[in-house]
PDB file of N, CA and C in Angstrom:
ATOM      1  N   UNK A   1      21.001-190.394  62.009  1.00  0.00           N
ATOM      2  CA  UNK A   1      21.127-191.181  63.215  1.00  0.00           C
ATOM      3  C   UNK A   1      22.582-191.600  63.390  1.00  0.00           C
ATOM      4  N   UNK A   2      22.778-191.347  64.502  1.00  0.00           N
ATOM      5  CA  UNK A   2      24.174-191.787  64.859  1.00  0.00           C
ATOM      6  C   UNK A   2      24.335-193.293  65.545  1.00  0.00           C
ATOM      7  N   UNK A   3      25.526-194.524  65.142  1.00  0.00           N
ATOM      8  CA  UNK A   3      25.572-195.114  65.513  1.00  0.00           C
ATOM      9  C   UNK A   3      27.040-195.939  66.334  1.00  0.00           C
ATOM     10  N   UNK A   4      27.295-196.318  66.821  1.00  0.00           N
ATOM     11  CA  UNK A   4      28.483-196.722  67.385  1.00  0.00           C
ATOM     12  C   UNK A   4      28.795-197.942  67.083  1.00  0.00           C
ATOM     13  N   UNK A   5      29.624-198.218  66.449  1.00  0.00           N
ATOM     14  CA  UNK A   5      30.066-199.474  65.616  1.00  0.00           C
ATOM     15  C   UNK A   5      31.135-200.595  66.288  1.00  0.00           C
ATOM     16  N   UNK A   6      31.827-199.539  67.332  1.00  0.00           N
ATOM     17  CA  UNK A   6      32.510-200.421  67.805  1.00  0.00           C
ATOM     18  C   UNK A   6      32.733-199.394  68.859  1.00  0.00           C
ATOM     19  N   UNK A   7      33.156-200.289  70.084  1.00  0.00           N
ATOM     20  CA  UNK A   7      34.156-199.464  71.571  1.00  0.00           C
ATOM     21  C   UNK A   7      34.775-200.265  71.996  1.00  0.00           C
ATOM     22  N   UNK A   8      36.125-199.933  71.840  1.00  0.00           N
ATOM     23  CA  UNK A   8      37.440-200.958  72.684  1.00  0.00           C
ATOM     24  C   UNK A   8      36.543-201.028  74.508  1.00  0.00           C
ATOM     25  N   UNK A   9      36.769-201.910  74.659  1.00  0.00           N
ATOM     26  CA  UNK A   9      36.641-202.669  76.564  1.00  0.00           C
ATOM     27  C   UNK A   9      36.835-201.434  77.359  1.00  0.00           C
ATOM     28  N   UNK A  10      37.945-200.458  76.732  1.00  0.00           N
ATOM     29  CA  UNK A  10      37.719-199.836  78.123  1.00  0.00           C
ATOM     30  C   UNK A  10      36.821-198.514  77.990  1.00  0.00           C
ATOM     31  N   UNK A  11      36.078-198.279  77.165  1.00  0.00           N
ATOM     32  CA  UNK A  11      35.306-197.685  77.321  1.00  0.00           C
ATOM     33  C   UNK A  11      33.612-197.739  77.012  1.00  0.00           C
ATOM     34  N   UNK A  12      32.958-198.267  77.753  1.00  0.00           N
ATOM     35  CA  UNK A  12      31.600-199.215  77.596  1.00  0.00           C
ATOM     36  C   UNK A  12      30.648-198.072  77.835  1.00  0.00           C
ATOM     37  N   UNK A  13      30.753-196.848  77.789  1.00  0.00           N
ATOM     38  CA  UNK A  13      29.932-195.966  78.006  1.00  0.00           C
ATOM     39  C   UNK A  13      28.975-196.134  76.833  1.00  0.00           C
ATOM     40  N   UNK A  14      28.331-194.960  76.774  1.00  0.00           N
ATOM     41  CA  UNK A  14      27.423-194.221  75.350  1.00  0.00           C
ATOM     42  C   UNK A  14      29.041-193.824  74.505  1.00  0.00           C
ATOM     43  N   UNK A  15      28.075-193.060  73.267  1.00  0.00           N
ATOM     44  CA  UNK A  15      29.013-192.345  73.025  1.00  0.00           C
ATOM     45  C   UNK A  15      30.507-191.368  73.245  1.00  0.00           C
ATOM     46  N   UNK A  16      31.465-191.840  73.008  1.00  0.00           N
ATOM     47  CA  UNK A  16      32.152-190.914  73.843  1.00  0.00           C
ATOM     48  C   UNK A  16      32.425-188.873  73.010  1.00  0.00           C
ATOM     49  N   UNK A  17      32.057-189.245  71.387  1.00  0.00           N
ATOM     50  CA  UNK A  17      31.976-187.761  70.858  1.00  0.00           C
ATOM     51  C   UNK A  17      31.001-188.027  70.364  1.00  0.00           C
ATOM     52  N   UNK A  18      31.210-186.595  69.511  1.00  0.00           N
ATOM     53  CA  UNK A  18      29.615-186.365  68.916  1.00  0.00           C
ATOM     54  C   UNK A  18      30.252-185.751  67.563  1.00  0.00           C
ATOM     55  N   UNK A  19      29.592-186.689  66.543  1.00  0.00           N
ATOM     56  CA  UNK A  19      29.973-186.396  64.822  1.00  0.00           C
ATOM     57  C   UNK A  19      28.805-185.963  64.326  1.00  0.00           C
ATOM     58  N   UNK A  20      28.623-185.025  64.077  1.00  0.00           N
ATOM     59  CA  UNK A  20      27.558-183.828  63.645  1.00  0.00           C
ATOM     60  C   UNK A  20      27.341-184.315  62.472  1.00  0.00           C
ATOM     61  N   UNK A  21      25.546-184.404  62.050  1.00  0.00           N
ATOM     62  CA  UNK A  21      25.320-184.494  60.270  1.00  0.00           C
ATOM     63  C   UNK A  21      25.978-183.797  59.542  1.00  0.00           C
ATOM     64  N   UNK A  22      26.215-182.132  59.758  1.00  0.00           N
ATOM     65  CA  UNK A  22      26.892-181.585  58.574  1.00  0.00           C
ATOM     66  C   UNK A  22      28.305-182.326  58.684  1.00  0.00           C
ATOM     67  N   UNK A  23      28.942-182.441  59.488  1.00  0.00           N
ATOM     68  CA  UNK A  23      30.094-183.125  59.485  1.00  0.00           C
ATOM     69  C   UNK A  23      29.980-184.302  58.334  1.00  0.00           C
ATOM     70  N   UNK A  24      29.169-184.859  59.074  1.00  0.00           N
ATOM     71  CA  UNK A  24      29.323-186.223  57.635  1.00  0.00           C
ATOM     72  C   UNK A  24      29.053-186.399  56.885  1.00  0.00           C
ATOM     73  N   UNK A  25      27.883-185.397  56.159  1.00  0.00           N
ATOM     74  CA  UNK A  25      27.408-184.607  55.134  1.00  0.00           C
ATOM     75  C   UNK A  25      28.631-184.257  54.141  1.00  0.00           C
ATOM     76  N   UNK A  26      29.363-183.507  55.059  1.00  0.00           N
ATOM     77  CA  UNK A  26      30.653-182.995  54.113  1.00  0.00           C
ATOM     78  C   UNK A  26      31.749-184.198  53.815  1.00  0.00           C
ATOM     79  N   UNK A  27      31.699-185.146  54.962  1.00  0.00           N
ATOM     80  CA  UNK A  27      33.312-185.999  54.334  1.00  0.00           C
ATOM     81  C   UNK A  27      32.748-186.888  53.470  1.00  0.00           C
ATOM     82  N   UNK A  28      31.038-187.474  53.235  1.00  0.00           N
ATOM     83  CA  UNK A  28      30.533-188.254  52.370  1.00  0.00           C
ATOM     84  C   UNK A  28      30.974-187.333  51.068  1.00  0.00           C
ATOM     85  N   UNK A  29      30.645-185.805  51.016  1.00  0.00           N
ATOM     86  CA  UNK A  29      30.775-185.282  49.600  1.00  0.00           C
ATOM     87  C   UNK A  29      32.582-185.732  49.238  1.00  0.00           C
ATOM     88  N   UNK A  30      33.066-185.509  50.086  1.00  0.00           N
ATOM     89  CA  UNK A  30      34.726-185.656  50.087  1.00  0.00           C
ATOM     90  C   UNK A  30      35.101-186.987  49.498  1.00  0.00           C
ATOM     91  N   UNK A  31      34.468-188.303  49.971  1.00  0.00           N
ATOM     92  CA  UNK A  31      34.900-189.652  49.696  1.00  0.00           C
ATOM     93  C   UNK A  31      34.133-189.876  48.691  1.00  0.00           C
ATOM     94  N   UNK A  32      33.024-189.256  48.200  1.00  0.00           N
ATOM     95  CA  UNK A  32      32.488-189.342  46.896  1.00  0.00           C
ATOM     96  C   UNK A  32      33.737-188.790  45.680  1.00  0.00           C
ATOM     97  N   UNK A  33      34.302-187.580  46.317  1.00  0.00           N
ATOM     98  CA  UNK A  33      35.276-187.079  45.272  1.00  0.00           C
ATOM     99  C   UNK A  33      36.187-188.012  45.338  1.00  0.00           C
ATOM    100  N   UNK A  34      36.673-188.581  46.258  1.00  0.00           N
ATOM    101  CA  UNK A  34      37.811-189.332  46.052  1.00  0.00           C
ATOM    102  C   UNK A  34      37.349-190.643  45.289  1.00  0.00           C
ATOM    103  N   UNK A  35      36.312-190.906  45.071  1.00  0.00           N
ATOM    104  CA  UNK A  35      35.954-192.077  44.802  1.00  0.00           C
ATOM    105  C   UNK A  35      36.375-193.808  45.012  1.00  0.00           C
ATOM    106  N   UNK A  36      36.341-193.546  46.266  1.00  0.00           N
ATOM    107  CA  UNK A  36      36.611-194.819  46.911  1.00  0.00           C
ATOM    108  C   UNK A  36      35.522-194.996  48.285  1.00  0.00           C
ATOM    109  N   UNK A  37      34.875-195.523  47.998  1.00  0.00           N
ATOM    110  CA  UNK A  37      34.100-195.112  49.216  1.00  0.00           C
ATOM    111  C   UNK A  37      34.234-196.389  50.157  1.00  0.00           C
ATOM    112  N   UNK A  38      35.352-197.051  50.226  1.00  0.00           N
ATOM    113  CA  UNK A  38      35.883-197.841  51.510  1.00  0.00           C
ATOM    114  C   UNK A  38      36.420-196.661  52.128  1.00  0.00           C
ATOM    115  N   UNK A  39      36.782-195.440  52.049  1.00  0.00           N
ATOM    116  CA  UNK A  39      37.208-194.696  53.279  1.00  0.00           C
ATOM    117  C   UNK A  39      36.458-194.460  54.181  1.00  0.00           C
ATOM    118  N   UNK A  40      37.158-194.016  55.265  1.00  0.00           N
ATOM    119  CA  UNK A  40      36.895-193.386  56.264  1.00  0.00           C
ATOM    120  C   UNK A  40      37.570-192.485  56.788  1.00  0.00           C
ATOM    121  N   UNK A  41      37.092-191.627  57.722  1.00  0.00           N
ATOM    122  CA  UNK A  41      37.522-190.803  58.141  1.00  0.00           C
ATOM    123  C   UNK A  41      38.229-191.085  59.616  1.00  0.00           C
ATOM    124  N   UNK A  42      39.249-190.574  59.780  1.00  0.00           N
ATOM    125  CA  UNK A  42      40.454-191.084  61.018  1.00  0.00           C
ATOM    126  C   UNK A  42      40.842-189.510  61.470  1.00  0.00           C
ATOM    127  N   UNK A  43      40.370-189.328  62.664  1.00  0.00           N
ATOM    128  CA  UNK A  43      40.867-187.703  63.635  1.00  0.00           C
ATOM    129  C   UNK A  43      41.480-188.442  64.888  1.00  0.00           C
ATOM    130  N   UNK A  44      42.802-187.838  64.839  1.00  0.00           N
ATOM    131  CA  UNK A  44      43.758-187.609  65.690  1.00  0.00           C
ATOM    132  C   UNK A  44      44.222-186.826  66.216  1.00  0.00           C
ATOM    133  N   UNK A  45      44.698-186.749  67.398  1.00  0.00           N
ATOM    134  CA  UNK A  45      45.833-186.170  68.013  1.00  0.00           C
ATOM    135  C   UNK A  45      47.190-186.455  68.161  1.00  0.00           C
ATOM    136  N   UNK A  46      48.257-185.341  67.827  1.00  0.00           N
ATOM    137  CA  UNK A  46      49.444-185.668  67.844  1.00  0.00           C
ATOM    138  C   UNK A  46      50.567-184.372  68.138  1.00  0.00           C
ATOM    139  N   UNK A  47      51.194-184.655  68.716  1.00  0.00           N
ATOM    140  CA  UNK A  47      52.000-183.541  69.547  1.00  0.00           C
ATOM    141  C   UNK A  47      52.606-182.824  68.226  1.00  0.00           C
ATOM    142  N   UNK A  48      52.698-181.081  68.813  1.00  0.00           N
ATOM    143  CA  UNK A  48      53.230-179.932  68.388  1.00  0.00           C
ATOM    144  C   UNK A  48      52.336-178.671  68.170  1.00  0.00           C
ATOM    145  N   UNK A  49      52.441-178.091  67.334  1.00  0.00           N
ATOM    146  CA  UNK A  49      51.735-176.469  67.338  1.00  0.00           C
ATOM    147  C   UNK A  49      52.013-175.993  68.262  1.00  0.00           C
ATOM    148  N   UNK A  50      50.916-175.030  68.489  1.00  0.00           N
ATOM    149  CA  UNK A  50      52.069-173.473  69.076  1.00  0.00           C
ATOM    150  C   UNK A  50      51.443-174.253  70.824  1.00  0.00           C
ATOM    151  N   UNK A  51      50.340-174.685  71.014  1.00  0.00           N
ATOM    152  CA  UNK A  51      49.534-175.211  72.386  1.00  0.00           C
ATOM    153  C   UNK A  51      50.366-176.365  72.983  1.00  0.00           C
ATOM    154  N   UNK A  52      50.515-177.248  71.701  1.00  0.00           N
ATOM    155  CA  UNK A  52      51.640-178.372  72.785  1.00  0.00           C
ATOM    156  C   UNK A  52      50.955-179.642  71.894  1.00  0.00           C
ATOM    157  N   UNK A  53      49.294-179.911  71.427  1.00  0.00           N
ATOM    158  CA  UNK A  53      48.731-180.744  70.988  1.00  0.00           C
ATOM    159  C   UNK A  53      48.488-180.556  69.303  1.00  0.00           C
ATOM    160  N   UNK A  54      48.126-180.876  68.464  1.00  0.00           N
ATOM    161  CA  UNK A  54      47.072-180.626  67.599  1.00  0.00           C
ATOM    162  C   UNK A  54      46.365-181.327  67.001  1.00  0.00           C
ATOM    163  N   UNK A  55      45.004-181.016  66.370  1.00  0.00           N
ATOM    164  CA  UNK A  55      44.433-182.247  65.496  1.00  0.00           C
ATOM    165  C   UNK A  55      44.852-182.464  64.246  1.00  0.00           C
ATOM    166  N   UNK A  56      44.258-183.897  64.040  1.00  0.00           N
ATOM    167  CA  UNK A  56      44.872-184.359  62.503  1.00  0.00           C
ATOM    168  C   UNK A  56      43.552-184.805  61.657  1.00  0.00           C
ATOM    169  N   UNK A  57      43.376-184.733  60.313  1.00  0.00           N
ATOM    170  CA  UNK A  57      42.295-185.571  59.724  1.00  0.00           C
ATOM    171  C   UNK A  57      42.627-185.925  58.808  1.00  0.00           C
ATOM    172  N   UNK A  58      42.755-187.433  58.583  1.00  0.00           N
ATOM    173  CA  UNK A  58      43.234-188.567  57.134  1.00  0.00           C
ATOM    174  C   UNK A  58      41.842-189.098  56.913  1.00  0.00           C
ATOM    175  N   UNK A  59      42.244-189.437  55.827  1.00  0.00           N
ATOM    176  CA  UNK A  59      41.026-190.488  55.320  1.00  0.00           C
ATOM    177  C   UNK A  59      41.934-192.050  55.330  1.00  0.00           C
ATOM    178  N   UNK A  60      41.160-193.058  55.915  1.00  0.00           N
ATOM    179  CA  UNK A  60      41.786-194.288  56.445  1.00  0.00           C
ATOM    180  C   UNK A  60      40.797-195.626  56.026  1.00  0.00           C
ATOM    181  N   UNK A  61      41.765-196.554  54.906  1.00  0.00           N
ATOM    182  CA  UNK A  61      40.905-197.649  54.474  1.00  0.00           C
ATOM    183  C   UNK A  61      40.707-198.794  55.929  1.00  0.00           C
ATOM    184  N   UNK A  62      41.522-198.348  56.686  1.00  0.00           N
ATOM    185  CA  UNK A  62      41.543-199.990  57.769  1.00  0.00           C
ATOM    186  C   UNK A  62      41.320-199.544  58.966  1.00  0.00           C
ATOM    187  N   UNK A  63      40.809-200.100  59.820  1.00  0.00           N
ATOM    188  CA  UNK A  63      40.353-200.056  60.957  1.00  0.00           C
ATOM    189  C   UNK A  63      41.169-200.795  62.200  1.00  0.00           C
ATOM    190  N   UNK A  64      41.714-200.269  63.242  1.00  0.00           N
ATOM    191  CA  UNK A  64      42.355-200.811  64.149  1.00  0.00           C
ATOM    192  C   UNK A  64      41.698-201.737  65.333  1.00  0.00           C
ATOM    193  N   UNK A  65      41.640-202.979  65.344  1.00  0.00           N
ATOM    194  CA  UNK A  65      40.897-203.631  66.667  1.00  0.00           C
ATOM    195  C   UNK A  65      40.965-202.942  67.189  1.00  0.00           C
ATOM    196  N   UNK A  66      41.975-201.934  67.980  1.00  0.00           N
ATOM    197  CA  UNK A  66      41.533-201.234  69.385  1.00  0.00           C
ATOM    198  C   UNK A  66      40.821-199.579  68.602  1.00  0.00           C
ATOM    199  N   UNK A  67      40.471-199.270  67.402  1.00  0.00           N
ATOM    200  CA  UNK A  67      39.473-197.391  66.897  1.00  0.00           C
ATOM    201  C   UNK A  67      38.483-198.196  67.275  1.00  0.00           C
ATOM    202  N   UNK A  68      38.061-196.625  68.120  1.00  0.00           N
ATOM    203  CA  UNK A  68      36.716-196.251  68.372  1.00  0.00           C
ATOM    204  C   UNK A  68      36.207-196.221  67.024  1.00  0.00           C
ATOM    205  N   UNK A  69      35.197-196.739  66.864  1.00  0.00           N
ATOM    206  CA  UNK A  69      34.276-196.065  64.960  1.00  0.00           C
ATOM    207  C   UNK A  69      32.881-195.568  65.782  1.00  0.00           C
ATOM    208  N   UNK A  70      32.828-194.643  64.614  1.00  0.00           N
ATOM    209  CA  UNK A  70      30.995-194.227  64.806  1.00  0.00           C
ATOM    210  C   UNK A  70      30.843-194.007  63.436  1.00  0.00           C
ATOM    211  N   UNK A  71      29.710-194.160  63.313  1.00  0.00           N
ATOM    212  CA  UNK A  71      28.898-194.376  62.044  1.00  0.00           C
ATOM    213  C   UNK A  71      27.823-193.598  61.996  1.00  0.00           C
ATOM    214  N   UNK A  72      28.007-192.125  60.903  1.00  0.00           N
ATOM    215  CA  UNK A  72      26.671-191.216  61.066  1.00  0.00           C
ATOM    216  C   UNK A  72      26.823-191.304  59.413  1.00  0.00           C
ATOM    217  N   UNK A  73      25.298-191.459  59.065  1.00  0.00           N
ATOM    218  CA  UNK A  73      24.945-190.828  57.683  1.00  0.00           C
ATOM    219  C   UNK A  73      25.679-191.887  56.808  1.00  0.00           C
ATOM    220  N   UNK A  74      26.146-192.973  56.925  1.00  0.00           N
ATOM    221  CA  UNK A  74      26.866-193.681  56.201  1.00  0.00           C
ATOM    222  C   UNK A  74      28.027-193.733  56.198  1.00  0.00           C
ATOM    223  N   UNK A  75      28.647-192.634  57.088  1.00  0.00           N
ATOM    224  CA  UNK A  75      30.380-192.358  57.447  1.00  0.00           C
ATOM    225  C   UNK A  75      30.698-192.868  58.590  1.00  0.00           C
ATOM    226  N   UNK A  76      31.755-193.576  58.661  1.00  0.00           N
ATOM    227  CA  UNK A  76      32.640-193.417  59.419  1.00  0.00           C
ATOM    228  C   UNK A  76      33.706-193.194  60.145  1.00  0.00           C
ATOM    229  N   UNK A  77      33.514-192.411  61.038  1.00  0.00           N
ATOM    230  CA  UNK A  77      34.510-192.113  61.654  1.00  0.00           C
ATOM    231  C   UNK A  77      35.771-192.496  63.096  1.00  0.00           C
ATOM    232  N   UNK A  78      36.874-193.206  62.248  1.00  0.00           N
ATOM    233  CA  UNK A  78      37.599-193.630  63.492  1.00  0.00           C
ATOM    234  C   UNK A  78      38.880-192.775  64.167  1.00  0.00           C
ATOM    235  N   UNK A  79      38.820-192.930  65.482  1.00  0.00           N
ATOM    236  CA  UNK A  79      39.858-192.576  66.904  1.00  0.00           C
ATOM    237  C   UNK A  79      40.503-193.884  67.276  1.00  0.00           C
ATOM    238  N   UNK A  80      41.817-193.513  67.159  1.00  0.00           N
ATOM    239  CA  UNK A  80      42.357-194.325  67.889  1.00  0.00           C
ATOM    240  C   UNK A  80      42.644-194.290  69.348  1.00  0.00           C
ATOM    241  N   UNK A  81      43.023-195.273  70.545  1.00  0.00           N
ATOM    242  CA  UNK A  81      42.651-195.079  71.802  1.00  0.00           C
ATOM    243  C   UNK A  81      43.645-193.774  72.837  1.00  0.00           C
ATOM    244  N   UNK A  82      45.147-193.737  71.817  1.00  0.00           N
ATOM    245  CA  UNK A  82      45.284-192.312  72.691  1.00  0.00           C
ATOM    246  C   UNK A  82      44.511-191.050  72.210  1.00  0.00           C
ATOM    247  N   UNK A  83      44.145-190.830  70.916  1.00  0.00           N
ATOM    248  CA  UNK A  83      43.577-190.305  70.687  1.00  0.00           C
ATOM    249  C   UNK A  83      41.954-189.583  71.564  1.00  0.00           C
ATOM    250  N   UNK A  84      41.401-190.899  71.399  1.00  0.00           N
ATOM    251  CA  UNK A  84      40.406-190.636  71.931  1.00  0.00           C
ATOM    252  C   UNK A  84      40.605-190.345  73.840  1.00  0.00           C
ATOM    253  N   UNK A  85      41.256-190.676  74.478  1.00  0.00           N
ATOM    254  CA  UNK A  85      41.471-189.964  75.798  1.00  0.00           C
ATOM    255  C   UNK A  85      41.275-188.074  75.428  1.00  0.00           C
ATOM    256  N   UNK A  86      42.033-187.556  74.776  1.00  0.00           N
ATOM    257  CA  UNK A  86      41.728-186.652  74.792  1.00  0.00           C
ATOM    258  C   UNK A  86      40.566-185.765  73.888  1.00  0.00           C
ATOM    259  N   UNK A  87      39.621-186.792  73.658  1.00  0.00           N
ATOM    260  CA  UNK A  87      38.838-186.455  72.492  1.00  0.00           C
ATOM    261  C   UNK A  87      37.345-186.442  73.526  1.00  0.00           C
ATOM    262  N   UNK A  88      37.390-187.284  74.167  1.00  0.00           N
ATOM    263  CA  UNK A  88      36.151-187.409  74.834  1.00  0.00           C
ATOM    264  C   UNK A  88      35.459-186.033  75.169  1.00  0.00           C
ATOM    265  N   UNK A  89      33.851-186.095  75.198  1.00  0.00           N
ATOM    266  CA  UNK A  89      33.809-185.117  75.024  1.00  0.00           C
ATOM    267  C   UNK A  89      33.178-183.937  73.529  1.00  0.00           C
ATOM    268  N   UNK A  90      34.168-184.283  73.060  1.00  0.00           N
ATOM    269  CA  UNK A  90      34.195-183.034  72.029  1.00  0.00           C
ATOM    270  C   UNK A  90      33.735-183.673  70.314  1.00  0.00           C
ATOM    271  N   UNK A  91      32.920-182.418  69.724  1.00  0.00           N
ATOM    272  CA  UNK A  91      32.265-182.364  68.826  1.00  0.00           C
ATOM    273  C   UNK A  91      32.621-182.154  67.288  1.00  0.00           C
ATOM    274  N   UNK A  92      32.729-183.213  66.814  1.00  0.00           N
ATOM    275  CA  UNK A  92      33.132-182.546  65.366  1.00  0.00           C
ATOM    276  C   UNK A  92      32.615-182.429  64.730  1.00  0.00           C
ATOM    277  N   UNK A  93      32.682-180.999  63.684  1.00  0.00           N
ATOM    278  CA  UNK A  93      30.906-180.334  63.260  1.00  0.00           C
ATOM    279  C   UNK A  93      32.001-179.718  61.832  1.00  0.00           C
ATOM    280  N   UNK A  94      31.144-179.542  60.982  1.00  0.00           N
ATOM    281  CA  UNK A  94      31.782-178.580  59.516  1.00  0.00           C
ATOM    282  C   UNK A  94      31.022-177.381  59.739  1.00  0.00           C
ATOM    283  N   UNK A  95      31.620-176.260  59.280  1.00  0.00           N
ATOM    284  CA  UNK A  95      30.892-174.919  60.024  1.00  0.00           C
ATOM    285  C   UNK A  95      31.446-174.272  58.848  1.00  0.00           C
ATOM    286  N   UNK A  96      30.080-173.589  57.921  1.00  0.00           N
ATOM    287  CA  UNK A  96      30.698-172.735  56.995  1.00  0.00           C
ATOM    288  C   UNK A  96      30.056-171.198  56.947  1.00  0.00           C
ATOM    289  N   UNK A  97      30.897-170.290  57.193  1.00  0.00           N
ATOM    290  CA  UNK A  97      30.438-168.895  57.609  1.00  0.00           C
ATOM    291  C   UNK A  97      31.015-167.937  56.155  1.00  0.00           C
ATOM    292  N   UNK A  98      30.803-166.586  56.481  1.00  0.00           N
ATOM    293  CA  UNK A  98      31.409-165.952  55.394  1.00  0.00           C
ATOM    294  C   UNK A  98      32.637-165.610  55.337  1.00  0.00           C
ATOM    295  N   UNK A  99      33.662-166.113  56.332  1.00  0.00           N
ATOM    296  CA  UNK A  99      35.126-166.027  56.737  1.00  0.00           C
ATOM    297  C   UNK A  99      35.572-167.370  55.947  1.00  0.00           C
ATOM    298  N   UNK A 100      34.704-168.761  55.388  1.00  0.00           N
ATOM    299  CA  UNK A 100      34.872-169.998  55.040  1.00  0.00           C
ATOM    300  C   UNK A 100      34.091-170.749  55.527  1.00  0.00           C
ATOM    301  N   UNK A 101      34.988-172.129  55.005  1.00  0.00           N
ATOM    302  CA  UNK A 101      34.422-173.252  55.731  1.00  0.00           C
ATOM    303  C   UNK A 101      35.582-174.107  56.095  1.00  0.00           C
ATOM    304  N   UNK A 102      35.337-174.720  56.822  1.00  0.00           N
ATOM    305  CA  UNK A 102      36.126-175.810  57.897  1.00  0.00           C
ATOM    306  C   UNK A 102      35.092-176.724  58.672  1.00  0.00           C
ATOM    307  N   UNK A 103      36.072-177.844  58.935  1.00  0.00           N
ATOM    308  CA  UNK A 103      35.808-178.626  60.155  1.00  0.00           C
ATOM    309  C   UNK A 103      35.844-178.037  61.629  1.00  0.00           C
ATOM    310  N   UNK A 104      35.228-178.375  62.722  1.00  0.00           N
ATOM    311  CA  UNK A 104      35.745-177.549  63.785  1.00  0.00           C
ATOM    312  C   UNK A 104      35.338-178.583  64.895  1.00  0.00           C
ATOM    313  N   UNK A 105      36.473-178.488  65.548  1.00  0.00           N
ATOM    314  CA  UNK A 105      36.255-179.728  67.105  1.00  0.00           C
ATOM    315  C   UNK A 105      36.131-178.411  68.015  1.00  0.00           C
ATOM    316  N   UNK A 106      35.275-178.814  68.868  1.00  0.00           N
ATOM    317  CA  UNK A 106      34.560-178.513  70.161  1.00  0.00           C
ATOM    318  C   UNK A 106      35.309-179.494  71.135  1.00  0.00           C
ATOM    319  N   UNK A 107      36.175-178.889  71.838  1.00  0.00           N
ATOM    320  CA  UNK A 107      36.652-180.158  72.713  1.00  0.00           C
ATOM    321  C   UNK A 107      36.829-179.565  74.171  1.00  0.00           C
ATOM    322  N   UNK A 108      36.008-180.384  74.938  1.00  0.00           N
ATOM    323  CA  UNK A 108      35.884-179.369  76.564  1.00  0.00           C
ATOM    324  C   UNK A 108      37.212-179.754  77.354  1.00  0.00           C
ATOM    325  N   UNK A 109      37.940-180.644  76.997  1.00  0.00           N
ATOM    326  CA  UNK A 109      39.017-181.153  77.163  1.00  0.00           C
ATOM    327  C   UNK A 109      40.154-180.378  77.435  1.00  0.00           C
ATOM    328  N   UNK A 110      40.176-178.774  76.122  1.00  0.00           N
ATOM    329  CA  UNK A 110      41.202-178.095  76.036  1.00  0.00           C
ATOM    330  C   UNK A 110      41.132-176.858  76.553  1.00  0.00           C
ATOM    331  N   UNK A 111      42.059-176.893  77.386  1.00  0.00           N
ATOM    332  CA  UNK A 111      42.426-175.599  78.249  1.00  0.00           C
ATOM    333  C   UNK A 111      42.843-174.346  77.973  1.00  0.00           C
ATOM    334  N   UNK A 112      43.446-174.459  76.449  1.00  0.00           N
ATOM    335  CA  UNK A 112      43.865-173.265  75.944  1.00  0.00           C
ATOM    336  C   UNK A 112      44.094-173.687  74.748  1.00  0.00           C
ATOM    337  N   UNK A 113      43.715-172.559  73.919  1.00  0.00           N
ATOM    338  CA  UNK A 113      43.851-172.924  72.546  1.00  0.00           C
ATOM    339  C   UNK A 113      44.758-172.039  71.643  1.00  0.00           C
ATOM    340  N   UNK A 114      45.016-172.242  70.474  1.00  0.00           N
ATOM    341  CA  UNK A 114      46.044-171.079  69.500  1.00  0.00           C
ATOM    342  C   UNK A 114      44.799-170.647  68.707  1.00  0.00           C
ATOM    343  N   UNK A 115      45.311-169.473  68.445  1.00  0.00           N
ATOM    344  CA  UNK A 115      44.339-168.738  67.475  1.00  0.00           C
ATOM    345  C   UNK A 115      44.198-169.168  66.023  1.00  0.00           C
ATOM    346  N   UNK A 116      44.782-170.510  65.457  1.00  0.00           N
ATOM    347  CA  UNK A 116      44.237-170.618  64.663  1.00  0.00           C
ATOM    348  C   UNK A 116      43.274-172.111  64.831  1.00  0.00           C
ATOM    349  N   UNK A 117      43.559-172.434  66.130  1.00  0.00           N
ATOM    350  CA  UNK A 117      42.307-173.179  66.292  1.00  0.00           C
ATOM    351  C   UNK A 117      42.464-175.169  65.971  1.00  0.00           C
ATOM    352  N   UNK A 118      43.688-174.923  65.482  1.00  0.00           N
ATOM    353  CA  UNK A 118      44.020-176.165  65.559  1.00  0.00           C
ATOM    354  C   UNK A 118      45.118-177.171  66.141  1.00  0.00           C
ATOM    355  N   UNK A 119      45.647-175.917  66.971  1.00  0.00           N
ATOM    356  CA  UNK A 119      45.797-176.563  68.456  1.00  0.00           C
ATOM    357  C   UNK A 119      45.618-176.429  70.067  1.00  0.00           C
ATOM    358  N   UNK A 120      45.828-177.209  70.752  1.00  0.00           N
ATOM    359  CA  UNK A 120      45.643-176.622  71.790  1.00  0.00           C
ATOM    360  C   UNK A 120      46.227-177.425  73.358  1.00  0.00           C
ATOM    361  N   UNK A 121      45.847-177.237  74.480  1.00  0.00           N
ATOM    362  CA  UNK A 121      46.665-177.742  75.440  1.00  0.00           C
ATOM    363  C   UNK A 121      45.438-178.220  76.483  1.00  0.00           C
ATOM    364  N   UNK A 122      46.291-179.220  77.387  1.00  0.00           N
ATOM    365  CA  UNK A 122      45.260-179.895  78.563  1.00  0.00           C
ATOM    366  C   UNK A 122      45.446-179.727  79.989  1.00  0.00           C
TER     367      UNK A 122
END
């Protein structure tokens, strides 16, 4: 079950993404390894790559009055508010095929992407 823990004022909607069980499936196994389980997980955006944008993923003990948090599976995950402008929308899911495994954002947001997928443009 997914829950929303917090939304800065200006955005009073539902949800604004969507953090997939395997997603949090996997960063719980992750913060288990790290063994601190005050983390969390923090996805950003921040200029460069070959598109103009790209994403970022830290693990983050503190929480900003103005991050979005959501809370799936016992994780959470925070956006901060430029961030999340361009996040809305889009899905972060762990996807493991026989090429690997990775994280992977779904973001309807982006207009064009680089082929390796971790950046892209608006």
């Amino acid at each position: 079950m997914e829950t929303v823990l917090s939304i800065p004022d200006y955005r009073q909607a539902g949800a604004p993404l969507v953090f997939t069980e395997a997603a949090a499936r996997k960063v719980h196994e992750l913060i288990v390894e790290e063994g601190n389980p005050a983390l969390k997980l923090r996805v950003y955006i921040s200029g460069g790559g070959c598109s103009g944008f790209q994403y970022g993923f830290t693990f983050d003990e503190a929480q900003a009055e103005d991050d979005f948090a959501l809370d799936r599976e016992g994780v959470t995950l925070l956006v901060d508010p430029l961030s999340l402008q361009y996040l809305t929308g889009a899905e972060i899911d762990y996807a493991e095929s026989l090429s690997g495994a990775q994280f992977v954002i779904r973001n309807p947001n982006a207009k064009t992407t680089c082929g390796c997928g971790s950046s892209f443009s608006t």
